[in-house]
N, C-alpha and C. Protein backbone atom coordinates (compact mmCIF):
# COMPACT_ATOMS: atom_id res chain seq x y z
N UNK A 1 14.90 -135.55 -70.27
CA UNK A 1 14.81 -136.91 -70.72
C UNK A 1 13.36 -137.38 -70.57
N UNK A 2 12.87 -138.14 -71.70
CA UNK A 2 11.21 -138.51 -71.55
C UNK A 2 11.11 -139.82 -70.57
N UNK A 3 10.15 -140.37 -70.61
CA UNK A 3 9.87 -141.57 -70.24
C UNK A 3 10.70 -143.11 -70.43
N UNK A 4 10.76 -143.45 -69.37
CA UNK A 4 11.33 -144.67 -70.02
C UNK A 4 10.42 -145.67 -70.58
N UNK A 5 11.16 -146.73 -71.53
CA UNK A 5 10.22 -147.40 -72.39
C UNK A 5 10.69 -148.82 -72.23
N UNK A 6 10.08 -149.90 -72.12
CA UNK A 6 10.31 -150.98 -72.21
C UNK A 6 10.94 -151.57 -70.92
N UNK A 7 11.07 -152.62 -70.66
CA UNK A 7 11.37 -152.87 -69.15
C UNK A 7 11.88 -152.19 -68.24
N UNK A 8 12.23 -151.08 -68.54
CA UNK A 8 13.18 -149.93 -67.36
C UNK A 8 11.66 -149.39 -67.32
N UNK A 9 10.44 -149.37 -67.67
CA UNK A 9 9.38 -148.28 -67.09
C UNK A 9 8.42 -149.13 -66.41
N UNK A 10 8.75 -149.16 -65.17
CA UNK A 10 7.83 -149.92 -64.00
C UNK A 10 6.89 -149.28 -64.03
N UNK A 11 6.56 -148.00 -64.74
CA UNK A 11 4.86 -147.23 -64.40
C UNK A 11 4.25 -147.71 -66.17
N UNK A 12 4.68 -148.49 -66.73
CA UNK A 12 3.99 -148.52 -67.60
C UNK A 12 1.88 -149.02 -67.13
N UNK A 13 1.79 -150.21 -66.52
CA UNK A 13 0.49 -150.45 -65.95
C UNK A 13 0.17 -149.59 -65.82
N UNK A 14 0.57 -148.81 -64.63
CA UNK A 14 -0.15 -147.68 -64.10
C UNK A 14 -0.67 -146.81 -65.24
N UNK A 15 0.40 -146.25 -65.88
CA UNK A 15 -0.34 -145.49 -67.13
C UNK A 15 -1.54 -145.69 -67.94
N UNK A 16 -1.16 -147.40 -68.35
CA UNK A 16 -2.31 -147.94 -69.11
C UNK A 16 -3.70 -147.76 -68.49
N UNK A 17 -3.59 -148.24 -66.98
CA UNK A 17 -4.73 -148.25 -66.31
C UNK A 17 -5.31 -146.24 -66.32
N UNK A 18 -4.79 -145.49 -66.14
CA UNK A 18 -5.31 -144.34 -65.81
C UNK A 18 -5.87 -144.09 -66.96
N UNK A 19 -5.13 -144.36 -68.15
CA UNK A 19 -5.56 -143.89 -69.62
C UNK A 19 -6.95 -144.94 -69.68
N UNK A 20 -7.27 -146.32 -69.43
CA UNK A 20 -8.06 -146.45 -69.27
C UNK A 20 -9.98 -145.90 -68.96
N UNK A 21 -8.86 -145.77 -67.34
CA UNK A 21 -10.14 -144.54 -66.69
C UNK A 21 -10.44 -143.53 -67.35
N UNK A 22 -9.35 -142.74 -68.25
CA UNK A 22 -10.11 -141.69 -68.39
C UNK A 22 -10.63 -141.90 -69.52
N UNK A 23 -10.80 -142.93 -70.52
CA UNK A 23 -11.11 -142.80 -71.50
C UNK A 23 -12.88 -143.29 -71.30
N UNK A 24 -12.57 -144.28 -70.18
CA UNK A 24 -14.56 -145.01 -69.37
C UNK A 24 -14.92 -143.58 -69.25
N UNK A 25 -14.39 -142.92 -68.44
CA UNK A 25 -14.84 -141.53 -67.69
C UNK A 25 -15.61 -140.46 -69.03
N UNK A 26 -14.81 -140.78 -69.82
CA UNK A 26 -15.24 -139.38 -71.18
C UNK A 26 -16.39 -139.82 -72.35
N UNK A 27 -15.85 -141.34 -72.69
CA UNK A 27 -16.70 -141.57 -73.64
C UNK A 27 -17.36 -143.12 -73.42
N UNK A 28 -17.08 -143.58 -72.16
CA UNK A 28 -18.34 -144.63 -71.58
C UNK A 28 -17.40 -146.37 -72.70
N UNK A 29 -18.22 -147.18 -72.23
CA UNK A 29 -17.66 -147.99 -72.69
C UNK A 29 -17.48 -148.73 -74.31
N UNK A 30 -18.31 -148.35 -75.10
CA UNK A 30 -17.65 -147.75 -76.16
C UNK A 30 -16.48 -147.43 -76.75
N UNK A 31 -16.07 -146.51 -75.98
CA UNK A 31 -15.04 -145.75 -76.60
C UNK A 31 -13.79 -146.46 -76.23
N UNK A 32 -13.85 -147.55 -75.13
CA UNK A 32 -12.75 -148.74 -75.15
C UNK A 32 -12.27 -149.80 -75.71
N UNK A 33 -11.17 -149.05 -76.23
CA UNK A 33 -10.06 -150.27 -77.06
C UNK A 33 -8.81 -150.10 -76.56
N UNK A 34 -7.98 -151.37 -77.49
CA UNK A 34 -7.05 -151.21 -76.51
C UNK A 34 -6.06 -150.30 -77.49
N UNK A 35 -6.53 -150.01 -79.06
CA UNK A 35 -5.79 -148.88 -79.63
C UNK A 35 -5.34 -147.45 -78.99
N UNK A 36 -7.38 -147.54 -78.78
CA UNK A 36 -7.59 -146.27 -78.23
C UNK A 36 -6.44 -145.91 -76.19
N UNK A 37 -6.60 -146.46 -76.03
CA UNK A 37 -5.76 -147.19 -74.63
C UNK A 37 -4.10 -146.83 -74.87
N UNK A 38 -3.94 -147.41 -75.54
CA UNK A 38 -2.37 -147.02 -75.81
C UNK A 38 -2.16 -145.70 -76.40
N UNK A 39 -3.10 -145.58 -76.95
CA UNK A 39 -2.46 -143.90 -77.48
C UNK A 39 -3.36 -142.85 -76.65
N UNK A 40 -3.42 -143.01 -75.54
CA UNK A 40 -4.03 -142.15 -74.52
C UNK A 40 -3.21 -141.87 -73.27
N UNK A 41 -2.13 -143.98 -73.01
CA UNK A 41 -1.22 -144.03 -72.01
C UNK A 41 0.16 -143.37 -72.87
N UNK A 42 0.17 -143.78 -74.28
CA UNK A 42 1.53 -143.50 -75.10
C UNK A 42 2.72 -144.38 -74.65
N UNK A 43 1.99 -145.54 -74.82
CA UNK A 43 2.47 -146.48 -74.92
C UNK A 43 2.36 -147.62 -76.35
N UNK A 44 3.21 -148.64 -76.78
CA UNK A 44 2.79 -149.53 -78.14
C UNK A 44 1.57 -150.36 -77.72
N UNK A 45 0.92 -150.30 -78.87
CA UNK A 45 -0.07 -151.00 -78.57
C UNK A 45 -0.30 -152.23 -77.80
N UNK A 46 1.16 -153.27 -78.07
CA UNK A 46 1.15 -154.30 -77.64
C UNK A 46 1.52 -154.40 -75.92
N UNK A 47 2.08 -152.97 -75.78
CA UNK A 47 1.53 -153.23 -74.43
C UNK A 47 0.12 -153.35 -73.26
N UNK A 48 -0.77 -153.08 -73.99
CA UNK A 48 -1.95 -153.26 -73.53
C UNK A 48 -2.36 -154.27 -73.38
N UNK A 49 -2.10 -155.16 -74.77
CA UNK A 49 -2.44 -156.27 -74.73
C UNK A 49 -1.56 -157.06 -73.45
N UNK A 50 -0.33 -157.08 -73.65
CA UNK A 50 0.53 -157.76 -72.87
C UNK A 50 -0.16 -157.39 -71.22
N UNK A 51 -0.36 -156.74 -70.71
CA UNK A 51 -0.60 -156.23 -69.34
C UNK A 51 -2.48 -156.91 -69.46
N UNK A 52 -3.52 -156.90 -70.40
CA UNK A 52 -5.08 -157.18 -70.83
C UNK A 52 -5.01 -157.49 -71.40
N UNK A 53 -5.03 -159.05 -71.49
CA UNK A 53 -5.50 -159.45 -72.82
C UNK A 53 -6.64 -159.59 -73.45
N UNK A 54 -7.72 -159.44 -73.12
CA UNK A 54 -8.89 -158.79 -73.28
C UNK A 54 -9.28 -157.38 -73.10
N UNK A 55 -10.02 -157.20 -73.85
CA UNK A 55 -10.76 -155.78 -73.41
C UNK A 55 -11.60 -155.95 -72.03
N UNK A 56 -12.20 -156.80 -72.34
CA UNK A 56 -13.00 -157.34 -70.28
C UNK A 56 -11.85 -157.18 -69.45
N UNK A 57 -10.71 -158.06 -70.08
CA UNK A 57 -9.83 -157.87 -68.55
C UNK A 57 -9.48 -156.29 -67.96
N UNK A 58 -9.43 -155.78 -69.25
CA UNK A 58 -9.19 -153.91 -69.10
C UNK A 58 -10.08 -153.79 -68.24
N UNK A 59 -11.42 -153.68 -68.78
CA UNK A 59 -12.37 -153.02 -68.39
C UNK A 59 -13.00 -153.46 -67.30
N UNK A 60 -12.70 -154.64 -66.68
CA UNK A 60 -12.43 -155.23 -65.35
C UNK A 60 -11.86 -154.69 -64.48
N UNK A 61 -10.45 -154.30 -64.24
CA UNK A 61 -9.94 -153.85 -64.01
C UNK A 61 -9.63 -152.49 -63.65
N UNK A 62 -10.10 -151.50 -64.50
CA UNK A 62 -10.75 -150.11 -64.44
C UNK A 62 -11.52 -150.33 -63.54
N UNK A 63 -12.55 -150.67 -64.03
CA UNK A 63 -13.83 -150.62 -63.11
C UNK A 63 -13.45 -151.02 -61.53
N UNK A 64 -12.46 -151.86 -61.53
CA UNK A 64 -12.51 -152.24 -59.91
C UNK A 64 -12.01 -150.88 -59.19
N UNK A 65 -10.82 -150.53 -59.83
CA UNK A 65 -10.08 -149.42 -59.87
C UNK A 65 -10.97 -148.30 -58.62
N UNK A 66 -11.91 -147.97 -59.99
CA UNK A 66 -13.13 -146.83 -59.98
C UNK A 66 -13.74 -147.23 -58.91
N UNK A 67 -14.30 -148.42 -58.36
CA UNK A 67 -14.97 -149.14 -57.40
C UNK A 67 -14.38 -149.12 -56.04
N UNK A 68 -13.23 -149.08 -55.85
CA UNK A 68 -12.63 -149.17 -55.18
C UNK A 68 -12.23 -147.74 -54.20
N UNK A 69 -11.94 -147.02 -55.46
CA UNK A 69 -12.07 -145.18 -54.99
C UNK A 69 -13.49 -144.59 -54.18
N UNK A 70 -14.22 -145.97 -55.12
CA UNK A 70 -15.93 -144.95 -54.60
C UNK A 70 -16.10 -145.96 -53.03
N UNK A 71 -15.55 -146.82 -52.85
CA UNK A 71 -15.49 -147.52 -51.42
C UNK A 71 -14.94 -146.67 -50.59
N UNK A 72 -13.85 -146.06 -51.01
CA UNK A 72 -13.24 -145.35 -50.19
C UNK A 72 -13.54 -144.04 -49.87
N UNK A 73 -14.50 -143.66 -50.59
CA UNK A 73 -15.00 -142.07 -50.56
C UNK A 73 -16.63 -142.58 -49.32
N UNK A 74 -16.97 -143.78 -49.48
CA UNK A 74 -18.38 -144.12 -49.34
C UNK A 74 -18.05 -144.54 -47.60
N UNK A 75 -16.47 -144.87 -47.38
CA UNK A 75 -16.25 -145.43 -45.85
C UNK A 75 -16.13 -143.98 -45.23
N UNK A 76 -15.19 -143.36 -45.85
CA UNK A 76 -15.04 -142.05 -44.96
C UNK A 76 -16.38 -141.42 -44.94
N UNK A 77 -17.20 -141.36 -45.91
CA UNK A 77 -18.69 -140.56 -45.79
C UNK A 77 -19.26 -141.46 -44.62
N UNK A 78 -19.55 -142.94 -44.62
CA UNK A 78 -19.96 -143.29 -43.77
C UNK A 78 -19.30 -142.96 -42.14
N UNK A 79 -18.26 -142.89 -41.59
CA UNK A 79 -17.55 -143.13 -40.92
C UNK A 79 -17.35 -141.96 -39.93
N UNK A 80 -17.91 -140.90 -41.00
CA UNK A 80 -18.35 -139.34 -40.56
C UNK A 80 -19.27 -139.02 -39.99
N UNK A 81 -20.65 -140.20 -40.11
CA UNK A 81 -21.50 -139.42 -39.65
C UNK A 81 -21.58 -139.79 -37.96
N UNK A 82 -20.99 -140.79 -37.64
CA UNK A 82 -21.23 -141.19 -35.89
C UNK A 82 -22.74 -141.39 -35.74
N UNK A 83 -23.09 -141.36 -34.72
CA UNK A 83 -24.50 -141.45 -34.54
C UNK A 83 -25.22 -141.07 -34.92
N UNK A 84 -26.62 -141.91 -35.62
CA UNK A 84 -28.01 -140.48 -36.85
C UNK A 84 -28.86 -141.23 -36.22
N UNK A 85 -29.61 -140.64 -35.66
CA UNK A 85 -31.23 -141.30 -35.87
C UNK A 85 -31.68 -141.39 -37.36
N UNK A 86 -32.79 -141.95 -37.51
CA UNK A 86 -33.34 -142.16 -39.18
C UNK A 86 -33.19 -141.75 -39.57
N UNK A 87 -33.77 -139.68 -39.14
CA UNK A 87 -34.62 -138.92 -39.97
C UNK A 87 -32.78 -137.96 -40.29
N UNK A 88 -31.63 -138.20 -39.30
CA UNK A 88 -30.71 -137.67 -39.40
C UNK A 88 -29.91 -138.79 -40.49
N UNK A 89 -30.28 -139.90 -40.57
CA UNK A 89 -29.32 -140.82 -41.71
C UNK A 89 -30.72 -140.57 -43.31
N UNK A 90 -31.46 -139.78 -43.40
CA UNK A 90 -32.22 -139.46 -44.77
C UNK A 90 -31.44 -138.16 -44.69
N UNK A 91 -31.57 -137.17 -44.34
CA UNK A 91 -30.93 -135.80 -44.57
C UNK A 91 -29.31 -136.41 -44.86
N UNK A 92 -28.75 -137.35 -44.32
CA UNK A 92 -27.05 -137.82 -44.73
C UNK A 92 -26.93 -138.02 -46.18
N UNK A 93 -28.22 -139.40 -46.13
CA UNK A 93 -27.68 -139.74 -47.37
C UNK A 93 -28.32 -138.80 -48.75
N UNK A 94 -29.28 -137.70 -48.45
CA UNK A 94 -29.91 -137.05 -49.68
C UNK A 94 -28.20 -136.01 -49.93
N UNK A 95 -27.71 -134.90 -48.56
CA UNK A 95 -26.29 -134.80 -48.61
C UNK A 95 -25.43 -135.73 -50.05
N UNK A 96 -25.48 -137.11 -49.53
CA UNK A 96 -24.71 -137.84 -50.23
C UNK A 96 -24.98 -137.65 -51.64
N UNK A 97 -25.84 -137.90 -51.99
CA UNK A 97 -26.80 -138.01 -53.52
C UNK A 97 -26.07 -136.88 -54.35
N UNK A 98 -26.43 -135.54 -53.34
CA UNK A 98 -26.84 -134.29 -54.53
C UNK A 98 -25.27 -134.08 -54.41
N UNK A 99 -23.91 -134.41 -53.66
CA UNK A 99 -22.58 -134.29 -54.06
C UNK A 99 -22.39 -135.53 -55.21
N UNK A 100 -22.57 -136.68 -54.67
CA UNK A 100 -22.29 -137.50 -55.82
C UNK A 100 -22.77 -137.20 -57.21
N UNK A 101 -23.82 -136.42 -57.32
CA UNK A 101 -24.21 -136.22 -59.01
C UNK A 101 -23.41 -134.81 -59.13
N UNK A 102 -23.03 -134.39 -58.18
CA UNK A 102 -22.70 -132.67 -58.29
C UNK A 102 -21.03 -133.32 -58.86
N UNK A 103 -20.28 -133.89 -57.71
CA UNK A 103 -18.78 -133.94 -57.91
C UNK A 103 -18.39 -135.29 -58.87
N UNK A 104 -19.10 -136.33 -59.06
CA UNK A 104 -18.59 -137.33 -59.48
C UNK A 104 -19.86 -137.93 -60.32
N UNK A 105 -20.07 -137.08 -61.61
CA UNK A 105 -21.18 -137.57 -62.53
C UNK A 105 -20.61 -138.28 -63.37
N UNK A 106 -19.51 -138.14 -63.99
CA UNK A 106 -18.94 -139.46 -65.13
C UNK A 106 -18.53 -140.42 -64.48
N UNK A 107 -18.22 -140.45 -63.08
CA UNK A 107 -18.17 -142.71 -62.48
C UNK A 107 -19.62 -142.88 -62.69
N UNK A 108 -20.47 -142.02 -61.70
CA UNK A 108 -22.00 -142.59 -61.88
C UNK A 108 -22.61 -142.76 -63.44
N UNK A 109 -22.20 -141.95 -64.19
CA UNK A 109 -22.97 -142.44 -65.68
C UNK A 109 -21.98 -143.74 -66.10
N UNK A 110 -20.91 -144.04 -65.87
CA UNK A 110 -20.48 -145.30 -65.62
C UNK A 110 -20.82 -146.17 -65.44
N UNK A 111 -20.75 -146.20 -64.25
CA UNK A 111 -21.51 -147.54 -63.36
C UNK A 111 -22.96 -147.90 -63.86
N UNK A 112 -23.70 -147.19 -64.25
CA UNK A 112 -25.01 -147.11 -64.21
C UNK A 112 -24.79 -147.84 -65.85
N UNK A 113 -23.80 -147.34 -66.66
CA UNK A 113 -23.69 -147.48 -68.12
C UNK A 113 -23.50 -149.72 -68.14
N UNK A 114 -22.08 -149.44 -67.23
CA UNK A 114 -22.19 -150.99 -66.52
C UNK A 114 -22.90 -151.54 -66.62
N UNK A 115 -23.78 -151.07 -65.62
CA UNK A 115 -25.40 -152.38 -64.74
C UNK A 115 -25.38 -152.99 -65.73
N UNK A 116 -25.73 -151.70 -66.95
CA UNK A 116 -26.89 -152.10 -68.21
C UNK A 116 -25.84 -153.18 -69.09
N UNK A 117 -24.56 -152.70 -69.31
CA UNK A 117 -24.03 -153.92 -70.07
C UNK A 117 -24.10 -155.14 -69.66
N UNK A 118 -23.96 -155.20 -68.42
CA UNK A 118 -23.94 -156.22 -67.72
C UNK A 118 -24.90 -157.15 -67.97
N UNK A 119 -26.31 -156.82 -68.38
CA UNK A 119 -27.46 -157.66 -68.24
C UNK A 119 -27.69 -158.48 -69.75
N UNK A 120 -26.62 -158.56 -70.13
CA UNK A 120 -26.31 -159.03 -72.28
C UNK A 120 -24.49 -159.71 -71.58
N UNK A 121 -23.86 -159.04 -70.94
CA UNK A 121 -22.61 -160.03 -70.59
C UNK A 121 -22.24 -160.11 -69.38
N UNK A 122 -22.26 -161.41 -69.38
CA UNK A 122 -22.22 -161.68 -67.70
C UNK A 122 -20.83 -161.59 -67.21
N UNK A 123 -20.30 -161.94 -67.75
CA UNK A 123 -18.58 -161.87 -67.42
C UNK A 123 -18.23 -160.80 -66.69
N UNK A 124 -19.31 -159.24 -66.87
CA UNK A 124 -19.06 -158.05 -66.34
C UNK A 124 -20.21 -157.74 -64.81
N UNK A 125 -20.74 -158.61 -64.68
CA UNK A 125 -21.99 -158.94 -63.39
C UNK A 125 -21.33 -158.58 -62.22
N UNK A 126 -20.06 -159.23 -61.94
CA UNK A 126 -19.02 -158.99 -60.44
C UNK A 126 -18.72 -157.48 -60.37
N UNK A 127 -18.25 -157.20 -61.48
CA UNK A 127 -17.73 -155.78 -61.50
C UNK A 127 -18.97 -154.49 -61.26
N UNK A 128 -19.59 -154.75 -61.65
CA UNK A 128 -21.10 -153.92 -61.58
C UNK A 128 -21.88 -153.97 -60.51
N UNK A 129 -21.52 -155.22 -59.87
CA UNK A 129 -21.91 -155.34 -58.43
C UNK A 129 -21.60 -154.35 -57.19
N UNK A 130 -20.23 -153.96 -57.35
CA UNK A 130 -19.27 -153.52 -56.50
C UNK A 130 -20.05 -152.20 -56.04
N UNK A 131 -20.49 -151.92 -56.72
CA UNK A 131 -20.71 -149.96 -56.06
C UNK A 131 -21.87 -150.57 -55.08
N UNK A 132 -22.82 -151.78 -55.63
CA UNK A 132 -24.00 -151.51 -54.68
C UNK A 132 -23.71 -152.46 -53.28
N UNK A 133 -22.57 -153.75 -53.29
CA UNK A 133 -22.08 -154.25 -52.37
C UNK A 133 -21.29 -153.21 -51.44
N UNK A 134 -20.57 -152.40 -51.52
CA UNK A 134 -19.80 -151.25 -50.78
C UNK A 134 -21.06 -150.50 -50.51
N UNK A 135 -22.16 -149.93 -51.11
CA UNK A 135 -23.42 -148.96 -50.22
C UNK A 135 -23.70 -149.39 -49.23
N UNK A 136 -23.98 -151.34 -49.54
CA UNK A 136 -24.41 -151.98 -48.44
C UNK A 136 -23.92 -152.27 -47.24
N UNK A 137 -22.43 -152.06 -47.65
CA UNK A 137 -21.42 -152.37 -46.48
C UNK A 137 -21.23 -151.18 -45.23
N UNK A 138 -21.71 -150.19 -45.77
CA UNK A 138 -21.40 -148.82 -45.46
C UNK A 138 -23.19 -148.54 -44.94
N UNK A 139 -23.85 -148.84 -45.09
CA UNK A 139 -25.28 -148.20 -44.79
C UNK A 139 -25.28 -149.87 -43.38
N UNK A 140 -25.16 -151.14 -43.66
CA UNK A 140 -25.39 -151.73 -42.37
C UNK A 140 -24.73 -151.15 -40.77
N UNK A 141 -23.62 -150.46 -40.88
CA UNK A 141 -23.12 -149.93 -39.82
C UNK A 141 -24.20 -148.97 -38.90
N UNK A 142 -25.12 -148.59 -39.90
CA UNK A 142 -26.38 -147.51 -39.90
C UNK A 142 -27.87 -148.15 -39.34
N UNK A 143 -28.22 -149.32 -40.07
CA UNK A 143 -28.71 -149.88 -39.85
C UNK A 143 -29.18 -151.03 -40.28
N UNK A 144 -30.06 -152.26 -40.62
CA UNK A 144 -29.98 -153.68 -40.44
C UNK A 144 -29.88 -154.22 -41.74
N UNK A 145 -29.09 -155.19 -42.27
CA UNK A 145 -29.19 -155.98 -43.88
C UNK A 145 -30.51 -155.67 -44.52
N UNK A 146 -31.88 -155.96 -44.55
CA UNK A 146 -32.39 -155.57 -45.28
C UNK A 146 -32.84 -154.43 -45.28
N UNK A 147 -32.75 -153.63 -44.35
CA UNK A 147 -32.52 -151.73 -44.54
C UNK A 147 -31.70 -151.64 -45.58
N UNK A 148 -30.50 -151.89 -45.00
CA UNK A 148 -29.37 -151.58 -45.97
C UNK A 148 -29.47 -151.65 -47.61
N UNK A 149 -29.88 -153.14 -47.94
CA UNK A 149 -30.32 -153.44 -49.37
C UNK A 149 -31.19 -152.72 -49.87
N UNK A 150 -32.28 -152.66 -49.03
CA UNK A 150 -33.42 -151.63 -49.50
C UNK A 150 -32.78 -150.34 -50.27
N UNK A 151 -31.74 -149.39 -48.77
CA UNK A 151 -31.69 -148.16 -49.38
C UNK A 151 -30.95 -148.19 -50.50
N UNK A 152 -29.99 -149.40 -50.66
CA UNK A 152 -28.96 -149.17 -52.48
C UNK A 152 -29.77 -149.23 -53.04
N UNK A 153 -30.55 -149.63 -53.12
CA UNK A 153 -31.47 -150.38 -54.09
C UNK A 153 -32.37 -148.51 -54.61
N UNK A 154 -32.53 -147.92 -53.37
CA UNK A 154 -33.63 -146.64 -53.47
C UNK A 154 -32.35 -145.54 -54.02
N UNK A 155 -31.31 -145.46 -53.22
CA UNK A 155 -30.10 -144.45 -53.88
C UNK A 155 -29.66 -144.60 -55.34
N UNK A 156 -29.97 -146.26 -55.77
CA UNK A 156 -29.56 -146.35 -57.29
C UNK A 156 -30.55 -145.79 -58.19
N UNK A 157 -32.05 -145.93 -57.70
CA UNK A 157 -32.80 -145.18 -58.14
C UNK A 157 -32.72 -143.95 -58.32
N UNK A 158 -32.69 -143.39 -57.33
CA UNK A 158 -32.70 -141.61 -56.68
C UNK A 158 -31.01 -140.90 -57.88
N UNK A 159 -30.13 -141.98 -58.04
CA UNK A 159 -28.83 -141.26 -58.47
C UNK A 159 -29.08 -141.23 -60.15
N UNK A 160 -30.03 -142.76 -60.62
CA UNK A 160 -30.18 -142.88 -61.56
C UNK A 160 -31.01 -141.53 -62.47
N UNK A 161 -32.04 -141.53 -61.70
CA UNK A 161 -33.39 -140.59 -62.16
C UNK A 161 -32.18 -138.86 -62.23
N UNK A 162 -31.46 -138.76 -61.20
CA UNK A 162 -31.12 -137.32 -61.33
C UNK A 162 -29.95 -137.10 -62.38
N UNK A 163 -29.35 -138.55 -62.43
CA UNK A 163 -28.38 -138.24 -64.03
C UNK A 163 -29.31 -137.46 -65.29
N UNK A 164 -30.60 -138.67 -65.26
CA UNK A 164 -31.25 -138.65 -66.58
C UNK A 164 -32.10 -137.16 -66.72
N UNK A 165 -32.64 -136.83 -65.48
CA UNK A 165 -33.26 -136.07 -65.63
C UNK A 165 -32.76 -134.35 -66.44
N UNK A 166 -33.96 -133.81 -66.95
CA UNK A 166 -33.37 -132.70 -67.32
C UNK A 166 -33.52 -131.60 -66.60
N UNK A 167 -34.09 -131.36 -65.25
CA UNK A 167 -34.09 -130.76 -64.26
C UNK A 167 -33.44 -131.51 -62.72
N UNK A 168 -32.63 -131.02 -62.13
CA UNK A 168 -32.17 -131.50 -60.93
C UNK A 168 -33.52 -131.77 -59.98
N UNK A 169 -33.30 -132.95 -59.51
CA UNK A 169 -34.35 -133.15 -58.19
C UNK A 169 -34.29 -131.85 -56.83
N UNK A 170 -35.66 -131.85 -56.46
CA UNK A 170 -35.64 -131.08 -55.19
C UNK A 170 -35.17 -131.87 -54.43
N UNK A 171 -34.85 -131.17 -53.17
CA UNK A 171 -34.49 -131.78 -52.26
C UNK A 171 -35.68 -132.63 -51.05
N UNK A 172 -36.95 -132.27 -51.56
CA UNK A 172 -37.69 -133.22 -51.49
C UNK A 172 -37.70 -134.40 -52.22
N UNK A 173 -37.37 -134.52 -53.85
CA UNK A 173 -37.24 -135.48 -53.84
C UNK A 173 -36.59 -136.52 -53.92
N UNK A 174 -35.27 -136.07 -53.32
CA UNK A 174 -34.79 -137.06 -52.59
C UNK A 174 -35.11 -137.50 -51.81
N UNK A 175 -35.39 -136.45 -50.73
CA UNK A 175 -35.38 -136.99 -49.08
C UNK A 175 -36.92 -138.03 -48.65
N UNK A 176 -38.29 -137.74 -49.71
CA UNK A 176 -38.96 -138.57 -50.08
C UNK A 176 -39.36 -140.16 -49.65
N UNK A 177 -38.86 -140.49 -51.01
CA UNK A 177 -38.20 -141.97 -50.77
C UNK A 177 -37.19 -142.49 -49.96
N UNK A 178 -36.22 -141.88 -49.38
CA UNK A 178 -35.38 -142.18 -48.26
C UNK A 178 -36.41 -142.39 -46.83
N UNK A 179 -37.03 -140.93 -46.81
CA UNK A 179 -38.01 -140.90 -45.44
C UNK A 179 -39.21 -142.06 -45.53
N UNK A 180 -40.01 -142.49 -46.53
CA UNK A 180 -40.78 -143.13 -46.74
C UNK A 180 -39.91 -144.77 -45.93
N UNK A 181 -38.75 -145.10 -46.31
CA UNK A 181 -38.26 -146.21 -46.17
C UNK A 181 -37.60 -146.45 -44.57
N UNK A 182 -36.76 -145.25 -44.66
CA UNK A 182 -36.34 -145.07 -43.17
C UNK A 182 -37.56 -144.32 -41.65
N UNK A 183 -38.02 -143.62 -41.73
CA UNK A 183 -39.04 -142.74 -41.33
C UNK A 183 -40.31 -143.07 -41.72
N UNK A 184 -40.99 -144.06 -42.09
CA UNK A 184 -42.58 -144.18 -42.38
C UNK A 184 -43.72 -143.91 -41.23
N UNK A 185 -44.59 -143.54 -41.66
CA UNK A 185 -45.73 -142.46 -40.79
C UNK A 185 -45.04 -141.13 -39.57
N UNK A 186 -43.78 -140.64 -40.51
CA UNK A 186 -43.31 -140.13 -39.56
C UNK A 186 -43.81 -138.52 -40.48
């Protein structure tokens, strides 16, 4: 027996939402509609709408989704390391960097895809926020508010440059700009 359809299928959301994600995940935001959406969850169209009635609200929503996973990947990373001196929280977070572009390159070309929409519609500003409010939340445990801001601010760089690039960064240059900020004249 297939799926149930119509008020007997309490996973309909859920569906919509995953079909969502994967559709941000493959072909960026663009490629979101809510056509495209329903025939990805296999669901009627009008359920998309009914659950989003906007495409923002979708794509709101996703995104928190996605945001929310990377909080949770970003507490346990944090939460792991226990005690670092500086030069041991630059070797953490370069660690961090070269898995995040290694294991999870379509959220980051995401998010990053975000920022940029964001700066033409504001409606999407909160949502785009989220990855660098959770770095910050997760790096003050480490060390002080404007440390903290600093380093999102240097990791969005450092994650940005190694998407685009057509050679992977050394591991100098990551650890670089981390040491320069955390470690100076060291």
């Amino acid at each position: 027996m297939g799926a149930k359809r119509g008020p007997a299928d309490p996973a309909r959301r859920e569906r919509i939402m995953a079909a969502t994600e994967r559709i941000l995940l493959r072909g960026g935001i663009a490629a979101l509609s809510h056509r495209a959406v329903a025939r990805e969850a296999g669901v009627p169209l009008g359920s998309t709408t009914y659950y989003f009635a906007t495409l923002d609200d979708l794509l709101d929503a996703a995104i928190r989704r996605l945001s929310e996973r990377y909080a949770l990947r970003l507490h346990a990373w944090g939460a792991a390391l226990g005690d670092l001196s500086r030069a041991g929280l630059v070797e953490a977070l370069a660690d961090l960097v070269e898995a995040l572009v290694r294991e999870d390159r379509p959220a980051l070309v995401l998010s990053f895809e975000l920022s940029a929409a964001a700066m033409r519609r504001p409606e999407l500003r909160d949502a785009a926020l989220l990855y660098a409010e959770t770095e910050c939340e997760v790096l003050r445990v480490h060390t002080d508010e404007r440390t903290a801001r600093a380093l999102s601010r240097v990791l969005d760089g450092l994650l940005l440059h190694s998407l685009a690039a057509a050679v992977p960064p050394t591991r100098a240059d990551i650890t670089g700009p981390l040491a320069a900020l955390l470690t100076p004249g060291e």
